[in-house]
C-alpha atoms as a PDB file:
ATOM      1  CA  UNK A   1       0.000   0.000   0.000  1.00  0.00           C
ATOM      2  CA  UNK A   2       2.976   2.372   0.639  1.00  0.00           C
ATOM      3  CA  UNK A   3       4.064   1.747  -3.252  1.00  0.00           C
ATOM      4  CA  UNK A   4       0.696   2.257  -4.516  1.00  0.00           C
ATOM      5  CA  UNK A   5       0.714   5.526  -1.988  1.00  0.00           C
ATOM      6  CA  UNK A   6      -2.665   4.984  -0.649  1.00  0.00           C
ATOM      7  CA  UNK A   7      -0.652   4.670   2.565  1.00  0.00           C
ATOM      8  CA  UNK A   8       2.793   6.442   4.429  1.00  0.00           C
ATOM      9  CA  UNK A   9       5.064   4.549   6.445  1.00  0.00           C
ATOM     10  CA  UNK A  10       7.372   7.284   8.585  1.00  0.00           C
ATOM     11  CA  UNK A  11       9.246   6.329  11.767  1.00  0.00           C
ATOM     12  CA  UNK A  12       7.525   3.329  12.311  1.00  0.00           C
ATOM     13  CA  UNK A  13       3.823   4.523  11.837  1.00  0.00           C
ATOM     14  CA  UNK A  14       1.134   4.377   9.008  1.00  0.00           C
ATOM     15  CA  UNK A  15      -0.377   7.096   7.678  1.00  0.00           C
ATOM     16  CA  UNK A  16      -3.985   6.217   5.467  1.00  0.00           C
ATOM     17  CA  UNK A  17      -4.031   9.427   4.177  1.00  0.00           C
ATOM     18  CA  UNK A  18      -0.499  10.855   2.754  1.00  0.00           C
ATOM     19  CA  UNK A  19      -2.424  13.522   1.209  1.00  0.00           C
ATOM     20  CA  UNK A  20      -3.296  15.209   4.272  1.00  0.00           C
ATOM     21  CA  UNK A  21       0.520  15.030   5.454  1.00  0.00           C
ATOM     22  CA  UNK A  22       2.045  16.356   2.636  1.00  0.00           C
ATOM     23  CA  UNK A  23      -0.619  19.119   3.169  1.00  0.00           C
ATOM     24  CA  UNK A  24       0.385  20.185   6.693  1.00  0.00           C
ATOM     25  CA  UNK A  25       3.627  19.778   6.038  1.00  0.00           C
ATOM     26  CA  UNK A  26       3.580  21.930   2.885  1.00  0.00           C
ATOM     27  CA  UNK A  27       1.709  24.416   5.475  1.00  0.00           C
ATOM     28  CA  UNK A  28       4.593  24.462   8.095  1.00  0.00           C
ATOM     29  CA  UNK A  29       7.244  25.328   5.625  1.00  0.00           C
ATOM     30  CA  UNK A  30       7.929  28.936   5.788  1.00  0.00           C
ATOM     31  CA  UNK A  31       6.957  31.255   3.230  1.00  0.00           C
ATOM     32  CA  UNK A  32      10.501  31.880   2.697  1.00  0.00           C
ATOM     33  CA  UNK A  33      10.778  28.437   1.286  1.00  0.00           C
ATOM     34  CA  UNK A  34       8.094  28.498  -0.802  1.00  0.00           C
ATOM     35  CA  UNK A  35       8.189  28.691  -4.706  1.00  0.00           C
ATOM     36  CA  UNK A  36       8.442  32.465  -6.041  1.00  0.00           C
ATOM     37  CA  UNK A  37       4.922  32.467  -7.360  1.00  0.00           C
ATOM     38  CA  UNK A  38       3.107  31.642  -4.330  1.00  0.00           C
ATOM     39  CA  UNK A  39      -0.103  33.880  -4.233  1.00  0.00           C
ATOM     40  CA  UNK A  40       0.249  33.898  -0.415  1.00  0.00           C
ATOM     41  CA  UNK A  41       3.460  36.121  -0.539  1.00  0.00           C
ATOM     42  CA  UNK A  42       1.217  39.106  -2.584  1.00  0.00           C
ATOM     43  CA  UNK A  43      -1.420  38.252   0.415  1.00  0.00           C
ATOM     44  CA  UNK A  44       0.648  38.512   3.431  1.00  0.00           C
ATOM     45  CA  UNK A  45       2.279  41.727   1.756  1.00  0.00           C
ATOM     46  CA  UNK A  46      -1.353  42.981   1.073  1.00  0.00           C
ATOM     47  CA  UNK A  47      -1.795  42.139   5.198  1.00  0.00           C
ATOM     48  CA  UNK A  48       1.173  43.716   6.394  1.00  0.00           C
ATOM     49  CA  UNK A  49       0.448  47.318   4.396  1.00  0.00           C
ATOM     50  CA  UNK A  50      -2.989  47.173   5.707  1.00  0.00           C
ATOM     51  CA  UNK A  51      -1.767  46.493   9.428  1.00  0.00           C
ATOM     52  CA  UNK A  52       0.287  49.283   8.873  1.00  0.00           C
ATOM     53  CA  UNK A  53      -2.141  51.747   8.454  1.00  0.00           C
ATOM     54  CA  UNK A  54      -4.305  50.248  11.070  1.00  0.00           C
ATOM     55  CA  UNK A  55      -1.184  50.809  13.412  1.00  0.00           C
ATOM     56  CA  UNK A  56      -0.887  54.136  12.371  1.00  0.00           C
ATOM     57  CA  UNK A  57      -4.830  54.789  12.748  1.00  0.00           C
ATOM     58  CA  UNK A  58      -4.743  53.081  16.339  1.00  0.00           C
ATOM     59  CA  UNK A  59      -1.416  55.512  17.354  1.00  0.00           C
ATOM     60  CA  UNK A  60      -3.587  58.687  16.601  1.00  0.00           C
ATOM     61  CA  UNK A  61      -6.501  57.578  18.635  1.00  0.00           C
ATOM     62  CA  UNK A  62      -4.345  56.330  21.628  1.00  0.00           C
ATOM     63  CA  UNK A  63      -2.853  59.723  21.710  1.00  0.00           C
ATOM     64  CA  UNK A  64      -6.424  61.604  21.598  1.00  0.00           C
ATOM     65  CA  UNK A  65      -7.257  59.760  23.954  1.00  0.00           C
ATOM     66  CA  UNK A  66      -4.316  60.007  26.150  1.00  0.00           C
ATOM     67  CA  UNK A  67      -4.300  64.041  25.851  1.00  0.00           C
ATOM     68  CA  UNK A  68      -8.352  64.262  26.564  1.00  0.00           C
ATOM     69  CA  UNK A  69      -7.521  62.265  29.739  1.00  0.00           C
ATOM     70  CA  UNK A  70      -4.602  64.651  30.586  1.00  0.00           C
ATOM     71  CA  UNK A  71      -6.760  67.647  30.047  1.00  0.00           C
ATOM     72  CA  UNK A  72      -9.948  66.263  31.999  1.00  0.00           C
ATOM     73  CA  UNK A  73      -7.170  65.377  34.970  1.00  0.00           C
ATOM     74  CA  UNK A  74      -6.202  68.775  34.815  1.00  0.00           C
ATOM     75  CA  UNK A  75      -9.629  70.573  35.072  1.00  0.00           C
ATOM     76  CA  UNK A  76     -10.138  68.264  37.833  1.00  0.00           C
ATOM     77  CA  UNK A  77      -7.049  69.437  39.737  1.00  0.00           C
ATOM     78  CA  UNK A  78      -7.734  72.697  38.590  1.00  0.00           C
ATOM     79  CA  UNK A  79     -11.255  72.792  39.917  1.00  0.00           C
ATOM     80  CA  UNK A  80     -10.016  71.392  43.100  1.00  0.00           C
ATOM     81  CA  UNK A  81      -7.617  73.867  43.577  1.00  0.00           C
ATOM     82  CA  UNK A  82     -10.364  76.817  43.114  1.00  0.00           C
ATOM     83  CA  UNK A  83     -12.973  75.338  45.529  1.00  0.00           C
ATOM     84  CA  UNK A  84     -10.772  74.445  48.173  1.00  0.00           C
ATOM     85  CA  UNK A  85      -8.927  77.618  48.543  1.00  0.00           C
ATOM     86  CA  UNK A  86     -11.451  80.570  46.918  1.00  0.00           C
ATOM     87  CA  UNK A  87     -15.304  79.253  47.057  1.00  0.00           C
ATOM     88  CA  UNK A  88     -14.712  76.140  50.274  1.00  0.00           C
ATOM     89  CA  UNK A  89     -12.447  75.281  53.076  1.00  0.00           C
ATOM     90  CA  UNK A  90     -10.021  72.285  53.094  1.00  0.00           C
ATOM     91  CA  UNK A  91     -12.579  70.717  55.263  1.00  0.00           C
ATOM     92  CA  UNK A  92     -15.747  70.504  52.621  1.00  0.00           C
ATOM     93  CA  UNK A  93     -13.442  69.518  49.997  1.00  0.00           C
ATOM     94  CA  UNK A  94     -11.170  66.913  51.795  1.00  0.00           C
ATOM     95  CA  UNK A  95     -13.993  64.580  51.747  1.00  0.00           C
ATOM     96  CA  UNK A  96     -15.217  65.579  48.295  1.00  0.00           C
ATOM     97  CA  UNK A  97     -11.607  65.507  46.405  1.00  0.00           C
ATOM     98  CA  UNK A  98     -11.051  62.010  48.340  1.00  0.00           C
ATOM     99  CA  UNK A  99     -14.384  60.416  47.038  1.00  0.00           C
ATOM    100  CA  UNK A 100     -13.879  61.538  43.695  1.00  0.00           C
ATOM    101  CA  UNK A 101     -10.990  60.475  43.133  1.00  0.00           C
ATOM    102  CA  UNK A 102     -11.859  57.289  44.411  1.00  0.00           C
ATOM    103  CA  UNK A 103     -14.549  56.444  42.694  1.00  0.00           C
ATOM    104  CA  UNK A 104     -13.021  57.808  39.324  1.00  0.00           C
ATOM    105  CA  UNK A 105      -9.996  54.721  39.851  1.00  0.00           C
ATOM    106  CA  UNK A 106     -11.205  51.015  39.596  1.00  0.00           C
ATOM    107  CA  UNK A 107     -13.053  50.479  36.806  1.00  0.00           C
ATOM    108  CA  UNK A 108     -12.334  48.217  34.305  1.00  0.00           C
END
């Protein structure tokens, strides 16, 4: 069965389907070793440009985002600042600074 190739004999085991290994080993080969016309190089390179702009996409947003959290930190200190020593005393906004700040941490 191994001549006719309906069967594979490797390291002591049969395999009724040779097919199926060739295939999986064909798919662990890198794409380095493949054959120069291999439509999955053009895909991969089509992949790789578009992850590119999707990094590039993802960097602007993670910095918008970063900055609008800067700025909304600093209002809050800001606003902190101008209660507790112009409209309140320390001791109404202790309490208030403390719970906001709190509550403003663990969520997730």
């Amino acid at each position: 069965m191994d001549e006719v190739g309906v069967m594979l004999l490797f390291l002591d085991k049969a395999y009724l389907h040779p097919e199926k290994v060739f295939d999986l080993a064909r798919r662990a080969v890198p794409l380095a070793l493949s054959p120069g016309n291999d439509s999955r190089k053009e895909e991969l390179k089509q992949l790789q440009e578009k992850k590119e702009e999707i990094d590039k996409l993802v960097h602007k947003q993670v910095r918008r985002i970063l900055w609008s959290g800067l700025g909304f930190f600093m209002c809050q200190v800001g606003l902190f600042f101008r209660f507790t020593f112009w409209e309140f005393s320390w001791d109404v906004m202790e309490p208030t600074a403390f719970f906001t700040t709190a509550s403003g941490r663990c969520r997730g």
